[in-house]
N, C-alpha and C. Protein backbone atom coordinates (compact mmCIF):
# COMPACT_ATOMS: atom_id res chain seq x y z
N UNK A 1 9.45 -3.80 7.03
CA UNK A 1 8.09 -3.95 6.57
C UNK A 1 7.18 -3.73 7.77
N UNK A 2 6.47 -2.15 7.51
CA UNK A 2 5.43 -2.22 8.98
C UNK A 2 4.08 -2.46 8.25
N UNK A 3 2.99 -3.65 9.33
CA UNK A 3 1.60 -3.69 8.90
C UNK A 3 0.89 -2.46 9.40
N UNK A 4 0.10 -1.83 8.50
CA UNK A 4 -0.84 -0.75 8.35
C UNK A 4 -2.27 -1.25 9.25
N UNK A 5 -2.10 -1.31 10.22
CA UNK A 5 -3.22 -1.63 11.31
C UNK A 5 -4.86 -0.79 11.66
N UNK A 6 -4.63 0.68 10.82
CA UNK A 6 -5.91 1.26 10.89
C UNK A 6 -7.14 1.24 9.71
N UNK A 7 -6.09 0.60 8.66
CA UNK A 7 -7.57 0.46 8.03
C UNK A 7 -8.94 -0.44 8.21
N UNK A 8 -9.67 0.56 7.87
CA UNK A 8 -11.40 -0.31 7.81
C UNK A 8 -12.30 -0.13 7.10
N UNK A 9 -13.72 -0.08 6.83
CA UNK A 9 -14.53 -0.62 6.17
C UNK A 9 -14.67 1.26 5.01
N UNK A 10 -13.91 2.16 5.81
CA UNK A 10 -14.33 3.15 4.95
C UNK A 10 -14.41 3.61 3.41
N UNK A 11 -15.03 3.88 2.66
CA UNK A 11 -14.66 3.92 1.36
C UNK A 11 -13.51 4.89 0.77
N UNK A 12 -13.39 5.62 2.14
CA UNK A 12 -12.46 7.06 1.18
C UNK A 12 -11.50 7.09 2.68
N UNK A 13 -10.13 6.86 2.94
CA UNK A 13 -9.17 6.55 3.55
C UNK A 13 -8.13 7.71 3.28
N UNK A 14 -7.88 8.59 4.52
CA UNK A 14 -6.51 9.17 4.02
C UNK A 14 -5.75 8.75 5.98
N UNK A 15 -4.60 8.05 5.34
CA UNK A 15 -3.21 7.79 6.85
C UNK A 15 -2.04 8.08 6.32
N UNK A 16 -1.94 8.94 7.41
CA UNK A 16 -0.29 9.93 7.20
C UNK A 16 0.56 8.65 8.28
N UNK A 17 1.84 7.75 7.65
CA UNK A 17 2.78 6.76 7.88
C UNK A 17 3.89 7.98 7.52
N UNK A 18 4.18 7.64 9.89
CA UNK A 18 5.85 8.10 9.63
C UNK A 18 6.96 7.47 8.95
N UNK A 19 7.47 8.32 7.84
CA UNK A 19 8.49 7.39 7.15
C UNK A 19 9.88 8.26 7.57
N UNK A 20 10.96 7.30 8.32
CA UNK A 20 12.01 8.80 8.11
C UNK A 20 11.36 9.97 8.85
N UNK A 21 12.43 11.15 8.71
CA UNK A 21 12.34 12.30 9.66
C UNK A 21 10.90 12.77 8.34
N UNK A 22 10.16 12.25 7.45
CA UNK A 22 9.06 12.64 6.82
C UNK A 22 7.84 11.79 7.02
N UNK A 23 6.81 11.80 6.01
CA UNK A 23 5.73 10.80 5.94
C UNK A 23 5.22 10.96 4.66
N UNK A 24 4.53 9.70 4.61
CA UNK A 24 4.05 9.04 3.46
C UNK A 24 2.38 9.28 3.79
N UNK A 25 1.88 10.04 3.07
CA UNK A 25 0.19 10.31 3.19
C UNK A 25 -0.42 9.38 2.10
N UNK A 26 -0.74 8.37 2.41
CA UNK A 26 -1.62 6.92 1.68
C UNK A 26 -3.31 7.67 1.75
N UNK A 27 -3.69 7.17 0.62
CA UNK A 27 -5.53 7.61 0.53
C UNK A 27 -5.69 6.48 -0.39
N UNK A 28 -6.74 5.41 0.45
CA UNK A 28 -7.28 4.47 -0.25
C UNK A 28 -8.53 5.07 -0.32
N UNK A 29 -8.86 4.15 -1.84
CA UNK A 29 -10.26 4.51 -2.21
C UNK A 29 -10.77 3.24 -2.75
N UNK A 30 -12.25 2.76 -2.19
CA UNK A 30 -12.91 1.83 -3.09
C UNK A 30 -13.85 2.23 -3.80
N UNK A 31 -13.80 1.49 -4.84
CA UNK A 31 -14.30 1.43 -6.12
C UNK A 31 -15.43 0.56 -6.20
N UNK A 32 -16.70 0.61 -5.47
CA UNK A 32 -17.99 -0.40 -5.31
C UNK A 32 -18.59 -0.46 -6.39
N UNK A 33 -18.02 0.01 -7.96
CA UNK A 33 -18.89 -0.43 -8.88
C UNK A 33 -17.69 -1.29 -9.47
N UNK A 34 -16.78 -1.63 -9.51
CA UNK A 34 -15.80 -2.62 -10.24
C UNK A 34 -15.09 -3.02 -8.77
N UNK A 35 -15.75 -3.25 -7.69
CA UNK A 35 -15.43 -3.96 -6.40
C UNK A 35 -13.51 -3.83 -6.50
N UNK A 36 -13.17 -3.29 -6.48
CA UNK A 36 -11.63 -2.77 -6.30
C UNK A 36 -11.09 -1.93 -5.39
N UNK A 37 -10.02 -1.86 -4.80
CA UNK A 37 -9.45 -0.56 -4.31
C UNK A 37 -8.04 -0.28 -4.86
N UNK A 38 -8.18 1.10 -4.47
CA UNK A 38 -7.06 1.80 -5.42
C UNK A 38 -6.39 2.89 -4.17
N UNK A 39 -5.34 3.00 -4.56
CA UNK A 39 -4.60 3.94 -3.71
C UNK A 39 -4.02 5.11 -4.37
N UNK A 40 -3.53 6.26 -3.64
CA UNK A 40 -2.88 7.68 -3.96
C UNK A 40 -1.72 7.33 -3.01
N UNK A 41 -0.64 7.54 -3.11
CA UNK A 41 0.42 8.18 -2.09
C UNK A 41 1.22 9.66 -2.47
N UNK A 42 1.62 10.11 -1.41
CA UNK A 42 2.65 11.39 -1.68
C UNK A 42 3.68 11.23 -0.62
N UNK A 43 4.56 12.05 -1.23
CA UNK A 43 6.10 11.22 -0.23
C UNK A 43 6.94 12.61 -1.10
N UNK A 44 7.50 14.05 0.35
CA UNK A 44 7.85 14.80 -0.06
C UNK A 44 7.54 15.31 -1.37
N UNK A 45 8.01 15.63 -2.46
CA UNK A 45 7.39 16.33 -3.61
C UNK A 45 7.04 15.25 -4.46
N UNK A 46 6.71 14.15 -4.41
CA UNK A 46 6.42 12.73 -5.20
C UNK A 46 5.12 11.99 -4.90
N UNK A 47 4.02 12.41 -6.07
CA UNK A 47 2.77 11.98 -5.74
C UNK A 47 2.69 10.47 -6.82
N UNK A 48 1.94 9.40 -6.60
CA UNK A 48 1.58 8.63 -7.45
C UNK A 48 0.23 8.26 -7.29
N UNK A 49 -0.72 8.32 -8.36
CA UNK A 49 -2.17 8.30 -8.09
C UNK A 49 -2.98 7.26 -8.63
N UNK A 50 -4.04 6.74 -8.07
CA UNK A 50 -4.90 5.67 -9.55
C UNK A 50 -4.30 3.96 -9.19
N UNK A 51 -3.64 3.82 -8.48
CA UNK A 51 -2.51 2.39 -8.22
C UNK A 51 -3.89 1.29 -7.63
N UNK A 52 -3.96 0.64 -8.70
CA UNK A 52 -5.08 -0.81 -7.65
C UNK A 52 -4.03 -1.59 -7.16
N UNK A 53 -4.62 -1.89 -5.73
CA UNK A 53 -3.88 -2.86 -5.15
C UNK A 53 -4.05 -4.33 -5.42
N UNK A 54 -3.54 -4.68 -5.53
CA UNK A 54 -3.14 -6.50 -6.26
C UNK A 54 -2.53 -7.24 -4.84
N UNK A 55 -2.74 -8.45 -4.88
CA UNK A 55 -2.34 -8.93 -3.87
C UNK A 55 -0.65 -9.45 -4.30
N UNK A 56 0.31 -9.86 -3.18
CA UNK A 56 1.97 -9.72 -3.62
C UNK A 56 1.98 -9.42 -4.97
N UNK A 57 2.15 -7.93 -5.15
CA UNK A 57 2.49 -6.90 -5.84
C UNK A 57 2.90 -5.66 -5.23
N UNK A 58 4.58 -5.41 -5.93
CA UNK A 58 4.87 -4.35 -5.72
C UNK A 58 3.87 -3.16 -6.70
N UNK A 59 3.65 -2.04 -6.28
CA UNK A 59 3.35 -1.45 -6.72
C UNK A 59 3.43 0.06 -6.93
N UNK A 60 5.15 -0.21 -6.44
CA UNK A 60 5.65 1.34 -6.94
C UNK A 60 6.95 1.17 -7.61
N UNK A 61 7.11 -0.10 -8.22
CA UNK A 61 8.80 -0.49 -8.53
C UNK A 61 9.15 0.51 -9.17
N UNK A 62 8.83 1.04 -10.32
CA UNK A 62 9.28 1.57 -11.11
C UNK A 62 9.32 3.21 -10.90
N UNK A 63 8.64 3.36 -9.54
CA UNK A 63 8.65 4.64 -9.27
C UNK A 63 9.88 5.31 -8.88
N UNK A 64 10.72 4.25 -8.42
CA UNK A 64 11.97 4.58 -7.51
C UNK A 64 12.18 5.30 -6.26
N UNK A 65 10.92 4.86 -5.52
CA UNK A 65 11.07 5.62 -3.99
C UNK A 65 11.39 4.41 -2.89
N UNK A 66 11.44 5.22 -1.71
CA UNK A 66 12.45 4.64 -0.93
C UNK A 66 11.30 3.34 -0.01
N UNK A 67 10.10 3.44 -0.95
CA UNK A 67 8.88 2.63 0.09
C UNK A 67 7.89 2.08 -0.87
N UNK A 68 7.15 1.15 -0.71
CA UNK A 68 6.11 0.31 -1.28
C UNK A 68 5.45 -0.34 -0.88
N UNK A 69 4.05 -0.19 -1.44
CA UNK A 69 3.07 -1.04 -0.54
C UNK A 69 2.97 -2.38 -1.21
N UNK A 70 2.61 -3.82 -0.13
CA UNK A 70 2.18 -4.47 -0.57
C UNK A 70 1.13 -5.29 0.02
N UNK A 71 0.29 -5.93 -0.66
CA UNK A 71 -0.97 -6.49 0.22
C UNK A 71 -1.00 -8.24 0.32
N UNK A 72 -0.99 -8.57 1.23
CA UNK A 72 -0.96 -10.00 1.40
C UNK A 72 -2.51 -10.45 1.49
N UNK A 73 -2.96 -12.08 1.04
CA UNK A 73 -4.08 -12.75 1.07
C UNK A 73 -3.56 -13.71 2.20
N UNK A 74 -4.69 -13.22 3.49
CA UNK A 74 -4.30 -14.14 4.71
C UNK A 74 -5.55 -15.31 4.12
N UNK A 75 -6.27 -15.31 3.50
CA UNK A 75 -7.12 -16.26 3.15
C UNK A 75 -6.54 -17.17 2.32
N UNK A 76 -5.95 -17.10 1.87
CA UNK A 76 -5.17 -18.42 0.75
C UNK A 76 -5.86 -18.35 -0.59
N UNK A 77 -6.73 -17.65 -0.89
CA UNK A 77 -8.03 -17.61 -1.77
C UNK A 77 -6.70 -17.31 -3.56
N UNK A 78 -5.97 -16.07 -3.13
CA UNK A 78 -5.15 -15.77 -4.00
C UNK A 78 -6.19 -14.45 -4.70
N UNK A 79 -7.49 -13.86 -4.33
CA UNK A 79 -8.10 -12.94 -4.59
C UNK A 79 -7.18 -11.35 -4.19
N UNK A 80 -6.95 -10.84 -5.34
CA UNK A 80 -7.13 -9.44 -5.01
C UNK A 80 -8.39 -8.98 -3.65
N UNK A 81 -7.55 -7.90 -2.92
CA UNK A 81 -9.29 -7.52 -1.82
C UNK A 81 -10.39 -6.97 -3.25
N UNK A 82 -11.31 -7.26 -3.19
CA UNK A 82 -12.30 -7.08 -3.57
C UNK A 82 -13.88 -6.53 -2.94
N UNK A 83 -13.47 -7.18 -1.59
CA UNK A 83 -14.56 -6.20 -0.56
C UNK A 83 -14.56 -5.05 0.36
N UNK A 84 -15.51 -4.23 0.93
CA UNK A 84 -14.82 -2.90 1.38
C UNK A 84 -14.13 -3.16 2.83
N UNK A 85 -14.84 -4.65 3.12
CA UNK A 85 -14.43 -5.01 4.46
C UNK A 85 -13.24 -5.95 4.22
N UNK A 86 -12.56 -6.21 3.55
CA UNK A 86 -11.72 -6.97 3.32
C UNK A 86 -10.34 -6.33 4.06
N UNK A 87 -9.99 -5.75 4.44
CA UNK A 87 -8.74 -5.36 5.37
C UNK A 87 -9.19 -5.15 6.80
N UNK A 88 -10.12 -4.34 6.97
CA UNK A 88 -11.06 -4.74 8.23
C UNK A 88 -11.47 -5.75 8.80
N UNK A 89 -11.42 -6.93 8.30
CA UNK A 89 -11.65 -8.19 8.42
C UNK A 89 -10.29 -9.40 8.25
N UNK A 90 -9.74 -8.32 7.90
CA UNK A 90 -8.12 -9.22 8.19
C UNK A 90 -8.07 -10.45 7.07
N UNK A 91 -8.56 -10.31 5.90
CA UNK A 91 -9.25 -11.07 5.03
C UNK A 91 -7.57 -10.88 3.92
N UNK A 92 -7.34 -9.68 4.24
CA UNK A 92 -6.09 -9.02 3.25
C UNK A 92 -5.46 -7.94 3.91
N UNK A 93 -4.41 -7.88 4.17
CA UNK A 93 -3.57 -7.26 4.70
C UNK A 93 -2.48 -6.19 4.03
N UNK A 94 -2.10 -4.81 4.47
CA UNK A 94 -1.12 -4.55 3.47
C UNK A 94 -0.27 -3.44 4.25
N UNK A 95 0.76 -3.82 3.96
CA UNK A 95 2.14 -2.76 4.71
C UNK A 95 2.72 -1.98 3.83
N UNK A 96 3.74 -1.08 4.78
CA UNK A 96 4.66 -0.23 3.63
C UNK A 96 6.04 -1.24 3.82
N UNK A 97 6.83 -1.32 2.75
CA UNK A 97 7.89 -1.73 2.98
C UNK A 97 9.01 -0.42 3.02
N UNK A 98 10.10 -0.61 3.60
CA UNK A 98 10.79 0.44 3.94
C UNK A 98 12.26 0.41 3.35
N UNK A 99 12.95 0.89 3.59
CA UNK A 99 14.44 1.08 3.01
C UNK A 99 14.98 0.48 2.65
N UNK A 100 15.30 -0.23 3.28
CA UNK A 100 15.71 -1.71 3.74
C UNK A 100 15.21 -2.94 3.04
N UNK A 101 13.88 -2.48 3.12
CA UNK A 101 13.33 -4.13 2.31
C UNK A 101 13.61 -3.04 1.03
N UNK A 102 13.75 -1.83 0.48
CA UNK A 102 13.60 -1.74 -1.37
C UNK A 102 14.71 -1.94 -1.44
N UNK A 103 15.94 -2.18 -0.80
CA UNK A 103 17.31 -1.74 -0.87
C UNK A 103 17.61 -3.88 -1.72
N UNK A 104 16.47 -4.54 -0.45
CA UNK A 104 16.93 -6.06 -0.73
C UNK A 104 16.50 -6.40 -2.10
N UNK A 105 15.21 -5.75 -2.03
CA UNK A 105 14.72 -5.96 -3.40
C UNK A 105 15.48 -5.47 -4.61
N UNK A 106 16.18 -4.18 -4.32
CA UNK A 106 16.03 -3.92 -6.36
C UNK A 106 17.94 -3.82 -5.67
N UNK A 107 18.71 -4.36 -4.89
CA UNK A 107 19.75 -4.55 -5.45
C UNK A 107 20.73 -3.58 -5.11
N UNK A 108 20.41 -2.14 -4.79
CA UNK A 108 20.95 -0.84 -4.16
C UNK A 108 20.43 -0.27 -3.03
N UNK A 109 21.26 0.43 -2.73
CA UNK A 109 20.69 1.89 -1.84
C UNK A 109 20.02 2.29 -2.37
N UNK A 110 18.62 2.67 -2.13
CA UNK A 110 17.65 3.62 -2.38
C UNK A 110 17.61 5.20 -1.67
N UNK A 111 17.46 6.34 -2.09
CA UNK A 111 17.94 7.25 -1.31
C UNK A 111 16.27 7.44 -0.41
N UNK A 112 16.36 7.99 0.30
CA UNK A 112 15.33 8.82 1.10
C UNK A 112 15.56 10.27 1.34
C-alpha cells in the first residue's frame, strides 16, 4: 500500500503511479456542484471511469486488477472528502494498494 503524496487543491488531476515494469495513470476530478470527487484510472489496456471516492472503500473490487485505490478519513469525521482541499490538507488521504495487498484481500494471486 503506497500513499499518493502529490495531490492538491486542483480540480482536474492527472498522476502517472509506477506500478510494476507499467503504470497506472489516475485523473481525479472534483465535482464543486455535488462537492465530490471522482476518479478515472487506466492500467495497460484497462480503463475504469466515473468511480467517486468513498472513504474505506475498495473501489475497483469487481474490476479484477492487480491495484485499488483507497481513501482514508485522518479526521475521524467518517466524511467522504467532500472539499477540494481535503487531500491537500491531509484531511483524507488515499493510496494505491498493490499486489500483495489484492492478493490478501480477495484470497488469490492476482495477475499483473
Amino acid at each position: 500500500m503506497r500513499l499518493l503524496t502529490n495531490i492538491n487543491q486542483n480540480a482536474f488531476q492527472e498522476h502517472n503511479i509506477l506500478f510494476g515494469e507499467s503504470e497506472v495513470t489516475l485523473i481525479l476530478r472534483y465535482a464543486s456542484v455535488v462537492q465530490q470527487w471522482f476518479f478515472d484510472a487506466t492500467y495497460k489496456d484497462f480503463t475504469i471511469t466515473g468511480i467517486k471516492l468513498a472513504v474505506n472503500t475498495l473501489h475497483m473490487l469487481s474490476a479484477n486488477q492487480p491495484f485499488d485505490f483507497i481513501v482514508t478519513d485522518e479526521s475521524s469525521s467518517g466524511l467522504d472528502p467532500f472539499k477540494l482541499s481535503d487531500f491537500e490538507e491531509k484531511r483524507t488521504l488515499i493510496y494505491i494498494l498493490e499486489a500483495d495487498n489484492m492478493e490478501q484481500i480477495r484470497g488469490v494471486p492476482v495477475p499483473i
